[in-house]
PDB file of N, CA and C in Angstrom:
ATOM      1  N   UNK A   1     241.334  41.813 -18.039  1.00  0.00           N
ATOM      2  CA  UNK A   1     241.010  42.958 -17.213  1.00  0.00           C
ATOM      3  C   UNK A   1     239.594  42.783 -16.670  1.00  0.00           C
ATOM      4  N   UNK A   2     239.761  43.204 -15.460  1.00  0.00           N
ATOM      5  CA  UNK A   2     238.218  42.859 -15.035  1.00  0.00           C
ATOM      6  C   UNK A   2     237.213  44.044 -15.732  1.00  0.00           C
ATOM      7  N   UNK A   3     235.881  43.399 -15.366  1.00  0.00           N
ATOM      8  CA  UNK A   3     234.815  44.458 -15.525  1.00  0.00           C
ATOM      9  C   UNK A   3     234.894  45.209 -14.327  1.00  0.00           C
ATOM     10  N   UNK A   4     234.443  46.440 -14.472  1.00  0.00           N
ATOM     11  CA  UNK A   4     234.229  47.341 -13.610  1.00  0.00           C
ATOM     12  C   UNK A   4     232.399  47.587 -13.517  1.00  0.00           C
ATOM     13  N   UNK A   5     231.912  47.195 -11.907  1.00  0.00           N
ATOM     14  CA  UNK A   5     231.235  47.409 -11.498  1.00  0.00           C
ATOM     15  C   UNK A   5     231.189  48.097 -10.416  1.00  0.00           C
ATOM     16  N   UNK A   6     229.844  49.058 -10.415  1.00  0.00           N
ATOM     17  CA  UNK A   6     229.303  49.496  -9.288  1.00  0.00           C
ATOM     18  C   UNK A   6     228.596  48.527  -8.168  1.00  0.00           C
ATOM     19  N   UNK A   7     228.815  49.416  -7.149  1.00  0.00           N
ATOM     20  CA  UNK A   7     228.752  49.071  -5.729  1.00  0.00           C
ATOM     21  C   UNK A   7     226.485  48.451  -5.397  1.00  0.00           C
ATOM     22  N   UNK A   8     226.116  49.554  -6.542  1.00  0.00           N
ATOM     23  CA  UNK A   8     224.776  48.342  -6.532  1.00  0.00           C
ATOM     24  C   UNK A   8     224.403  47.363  -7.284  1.00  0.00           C
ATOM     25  N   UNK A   9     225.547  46.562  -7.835  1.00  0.00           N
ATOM     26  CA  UNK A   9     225.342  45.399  -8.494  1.00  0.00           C
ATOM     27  C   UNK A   9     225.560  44.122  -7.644  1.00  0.00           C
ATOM     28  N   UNK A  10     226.473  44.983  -6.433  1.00  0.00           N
ATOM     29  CA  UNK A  10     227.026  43.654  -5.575  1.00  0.00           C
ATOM     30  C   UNK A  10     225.633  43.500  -4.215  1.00  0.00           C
ATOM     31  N   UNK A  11     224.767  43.889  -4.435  1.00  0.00           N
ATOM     32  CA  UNK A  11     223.835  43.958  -3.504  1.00  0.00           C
ATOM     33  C   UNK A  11     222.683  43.006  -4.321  1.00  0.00           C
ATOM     34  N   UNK A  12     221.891  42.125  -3.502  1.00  0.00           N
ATOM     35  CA  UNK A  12     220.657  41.853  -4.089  1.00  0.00           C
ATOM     36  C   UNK A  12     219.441  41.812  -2.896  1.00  0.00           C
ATOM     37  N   UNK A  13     217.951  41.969  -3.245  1.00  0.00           N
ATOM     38  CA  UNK A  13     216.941  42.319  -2.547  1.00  0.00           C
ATOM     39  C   UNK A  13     216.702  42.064  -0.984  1.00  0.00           C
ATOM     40  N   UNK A  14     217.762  40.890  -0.920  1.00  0.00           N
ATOM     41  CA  UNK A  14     217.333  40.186   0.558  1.00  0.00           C
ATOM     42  C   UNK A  14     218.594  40.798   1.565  1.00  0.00           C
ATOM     43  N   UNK A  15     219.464  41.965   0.814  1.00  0.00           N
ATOM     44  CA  UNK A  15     220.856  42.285   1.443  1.00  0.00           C
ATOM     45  C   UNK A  15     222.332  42.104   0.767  1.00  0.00           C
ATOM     46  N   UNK A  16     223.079  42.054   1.407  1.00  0.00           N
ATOM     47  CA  UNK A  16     224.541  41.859   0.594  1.00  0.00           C
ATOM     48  C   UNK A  16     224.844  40.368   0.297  1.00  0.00           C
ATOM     49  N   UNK A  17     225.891  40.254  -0.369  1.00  0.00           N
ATOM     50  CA  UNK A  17     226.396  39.372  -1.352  1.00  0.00           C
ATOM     51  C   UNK A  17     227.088  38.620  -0.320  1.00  0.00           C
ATOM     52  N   UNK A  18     227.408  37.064  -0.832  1.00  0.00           N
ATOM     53  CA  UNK A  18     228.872  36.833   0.288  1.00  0.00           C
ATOM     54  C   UNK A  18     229.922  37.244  -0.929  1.00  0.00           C
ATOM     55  N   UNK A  19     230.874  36.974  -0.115  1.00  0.00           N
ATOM     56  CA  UNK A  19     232.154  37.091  -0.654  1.00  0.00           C
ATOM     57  C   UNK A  19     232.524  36.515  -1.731  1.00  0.00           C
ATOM     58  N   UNK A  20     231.871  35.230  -1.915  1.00  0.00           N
ATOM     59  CA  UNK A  20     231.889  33.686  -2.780  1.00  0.00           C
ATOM     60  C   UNK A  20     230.841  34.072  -4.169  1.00  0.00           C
ATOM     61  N   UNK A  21     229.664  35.182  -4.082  1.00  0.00           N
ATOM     62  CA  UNK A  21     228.631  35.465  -4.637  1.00  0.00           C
ATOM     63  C   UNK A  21     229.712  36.771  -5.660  1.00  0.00           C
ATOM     64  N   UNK A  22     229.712  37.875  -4.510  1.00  0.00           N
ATOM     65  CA  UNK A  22     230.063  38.877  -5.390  1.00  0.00           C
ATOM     66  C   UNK A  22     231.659  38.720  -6.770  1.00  0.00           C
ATOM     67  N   UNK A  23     232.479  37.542  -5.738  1.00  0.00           N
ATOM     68  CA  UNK A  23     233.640  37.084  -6.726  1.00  0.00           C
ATOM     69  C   UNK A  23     233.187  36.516  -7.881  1.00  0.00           C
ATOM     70  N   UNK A  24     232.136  35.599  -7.822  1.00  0.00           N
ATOM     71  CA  UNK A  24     231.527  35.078  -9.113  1.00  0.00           C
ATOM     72  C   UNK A  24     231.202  36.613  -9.944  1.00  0.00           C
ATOM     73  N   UNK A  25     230.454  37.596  -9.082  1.00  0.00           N
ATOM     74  CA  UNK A  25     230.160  38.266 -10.322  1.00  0.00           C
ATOM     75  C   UNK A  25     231.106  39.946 -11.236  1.00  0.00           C
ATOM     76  N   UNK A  26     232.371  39.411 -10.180  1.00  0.00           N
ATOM     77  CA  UNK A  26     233.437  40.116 -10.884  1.00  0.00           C
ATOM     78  C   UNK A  26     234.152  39.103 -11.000  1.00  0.00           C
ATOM     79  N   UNK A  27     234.597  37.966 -11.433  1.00  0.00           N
ATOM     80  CA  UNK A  27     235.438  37.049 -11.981  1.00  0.00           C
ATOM     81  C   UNK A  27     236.226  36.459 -11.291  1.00  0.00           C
ATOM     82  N   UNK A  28     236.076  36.388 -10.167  1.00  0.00           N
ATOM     83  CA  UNK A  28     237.541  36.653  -9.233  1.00  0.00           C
ATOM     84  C   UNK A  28     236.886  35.525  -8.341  1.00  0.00           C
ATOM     85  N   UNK A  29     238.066  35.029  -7.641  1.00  0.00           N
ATOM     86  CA  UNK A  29     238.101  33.965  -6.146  1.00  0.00           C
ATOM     87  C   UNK A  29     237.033  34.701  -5.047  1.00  0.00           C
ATOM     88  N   UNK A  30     236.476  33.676  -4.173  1.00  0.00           N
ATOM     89  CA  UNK A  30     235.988  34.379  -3.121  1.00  0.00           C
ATOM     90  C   UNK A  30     236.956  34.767  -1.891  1.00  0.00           C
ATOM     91  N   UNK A  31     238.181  34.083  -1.974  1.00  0.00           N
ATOM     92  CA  UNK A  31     238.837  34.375  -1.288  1.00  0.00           C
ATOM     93  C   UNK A  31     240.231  35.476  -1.659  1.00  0.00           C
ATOM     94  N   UNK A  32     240.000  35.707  -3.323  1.00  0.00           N
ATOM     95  CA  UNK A  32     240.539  37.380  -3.273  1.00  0.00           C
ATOM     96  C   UNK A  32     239.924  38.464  -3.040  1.00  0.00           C
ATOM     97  N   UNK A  33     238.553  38.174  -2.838  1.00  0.00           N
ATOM     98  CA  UNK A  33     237.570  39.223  -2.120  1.00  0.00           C
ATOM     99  C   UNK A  33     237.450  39.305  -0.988  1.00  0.00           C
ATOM    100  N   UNK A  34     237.876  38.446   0.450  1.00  0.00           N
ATOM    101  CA  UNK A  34     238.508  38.305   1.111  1.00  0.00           C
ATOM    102  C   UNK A  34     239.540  39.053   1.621  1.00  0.00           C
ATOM    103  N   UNK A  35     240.185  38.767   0.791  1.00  0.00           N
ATOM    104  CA  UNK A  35     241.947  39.429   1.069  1.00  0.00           C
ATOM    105  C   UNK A  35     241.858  40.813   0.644  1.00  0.00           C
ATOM    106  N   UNK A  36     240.925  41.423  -0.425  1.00  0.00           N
ATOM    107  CA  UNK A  36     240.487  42.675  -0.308  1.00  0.00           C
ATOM    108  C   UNK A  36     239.965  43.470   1.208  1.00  0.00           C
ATOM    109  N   UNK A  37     239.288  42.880   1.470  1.00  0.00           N
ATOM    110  CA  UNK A  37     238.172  42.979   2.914  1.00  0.00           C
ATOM    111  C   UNK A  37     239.321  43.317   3.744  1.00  0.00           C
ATOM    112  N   UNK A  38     239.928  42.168   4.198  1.00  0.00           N
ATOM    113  CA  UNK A  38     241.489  42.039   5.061  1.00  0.00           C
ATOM    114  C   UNK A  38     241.718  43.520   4.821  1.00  0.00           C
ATOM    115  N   UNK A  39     242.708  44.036   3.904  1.00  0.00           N
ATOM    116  CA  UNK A  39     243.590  44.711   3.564  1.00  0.00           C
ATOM    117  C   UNK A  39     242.620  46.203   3.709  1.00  0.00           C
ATOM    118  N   UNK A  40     241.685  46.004   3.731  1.00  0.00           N
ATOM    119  CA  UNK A  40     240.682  47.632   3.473  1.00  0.00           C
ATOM    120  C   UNK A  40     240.164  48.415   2.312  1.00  0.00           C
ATOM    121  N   UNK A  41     240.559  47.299   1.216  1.00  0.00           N
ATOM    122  CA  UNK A  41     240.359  48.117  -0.121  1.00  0.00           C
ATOM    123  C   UNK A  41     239.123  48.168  -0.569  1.00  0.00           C
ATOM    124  N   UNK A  42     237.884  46.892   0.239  1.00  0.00           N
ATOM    125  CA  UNK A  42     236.856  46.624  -0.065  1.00  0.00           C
ATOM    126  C   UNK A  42     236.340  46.856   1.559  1.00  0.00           C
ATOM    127  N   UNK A  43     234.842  47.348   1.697  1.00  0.00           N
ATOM    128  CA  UNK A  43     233.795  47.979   2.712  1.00  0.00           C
ATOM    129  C   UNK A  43     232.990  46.808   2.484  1.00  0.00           C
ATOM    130  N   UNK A  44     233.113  45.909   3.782  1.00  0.00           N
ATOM    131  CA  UNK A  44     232.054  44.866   4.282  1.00  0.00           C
ATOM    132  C   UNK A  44     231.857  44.855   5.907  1.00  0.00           C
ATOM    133  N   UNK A  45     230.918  44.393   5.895  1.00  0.00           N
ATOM    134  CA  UNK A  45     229.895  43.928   7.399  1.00  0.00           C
ATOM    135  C   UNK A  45     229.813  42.783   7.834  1.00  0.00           C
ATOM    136  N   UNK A  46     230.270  42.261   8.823  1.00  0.00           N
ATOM    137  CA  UNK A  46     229.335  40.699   9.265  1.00  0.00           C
ATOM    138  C   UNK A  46     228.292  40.544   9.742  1.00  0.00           C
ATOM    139  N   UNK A  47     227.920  39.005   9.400  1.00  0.00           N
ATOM    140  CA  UNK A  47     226.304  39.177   9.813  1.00  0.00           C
ATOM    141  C   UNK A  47     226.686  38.961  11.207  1.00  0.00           C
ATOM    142  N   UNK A  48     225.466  38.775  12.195  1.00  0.00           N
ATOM    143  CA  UNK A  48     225.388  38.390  13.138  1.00  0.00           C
ATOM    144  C   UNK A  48     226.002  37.397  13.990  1.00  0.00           C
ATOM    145  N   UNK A  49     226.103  36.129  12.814  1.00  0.00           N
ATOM    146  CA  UNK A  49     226.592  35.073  13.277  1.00  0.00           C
ATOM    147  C   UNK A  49     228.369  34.855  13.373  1.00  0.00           C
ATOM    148  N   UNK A  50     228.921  36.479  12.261  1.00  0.00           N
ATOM    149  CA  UNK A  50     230.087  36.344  12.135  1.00  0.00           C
ATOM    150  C   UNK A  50     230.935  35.464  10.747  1.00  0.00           C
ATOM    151  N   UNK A  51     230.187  35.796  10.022  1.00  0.00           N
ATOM    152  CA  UNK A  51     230.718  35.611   8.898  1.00  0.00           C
ATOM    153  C   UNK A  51     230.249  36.618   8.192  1.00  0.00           C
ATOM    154  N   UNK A  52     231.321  36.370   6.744  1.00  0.00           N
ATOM    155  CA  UNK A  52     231.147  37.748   5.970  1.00  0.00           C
ATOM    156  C   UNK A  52     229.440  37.856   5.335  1.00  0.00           C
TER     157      UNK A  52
END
C-alpha cells in the first residue's frame, strides 16, 4: 500500500517535481504518474518548454 502524502511534499524550493521525481517519492513509475495526469486524478502544469 502506498504511503500517503501531502501535496507539499511533492514540491521542492526551486518549484515542482517532475513526474520521474515525485514517483520516486511515492513508490511508483514516472510514467504511472503520468497516466494519473492523463486521466485527471493528479493537478499538473507544463513548463514552458512543454514538458511536465
Amino acid at each position: 500500500m502506498a504511503k500517503k502524502m501531502t501535496h507539499k511534499k511533492l514540491f521542492r524550493p526551486t518549484g515542482c517535481l517532475s513526474p520521474n521525481e515525485a514517483g520516486k517519492k511515492l513508490g511508483v513509475s514516472g510514467e504511472a504518474i503520468k497516466q494519473h495526469i492523463y486521466k485527471g486524478n493528479l493537478k499538473a502544469a507544463k513548463a514552458k518548454n512543454g514538458y511536465w
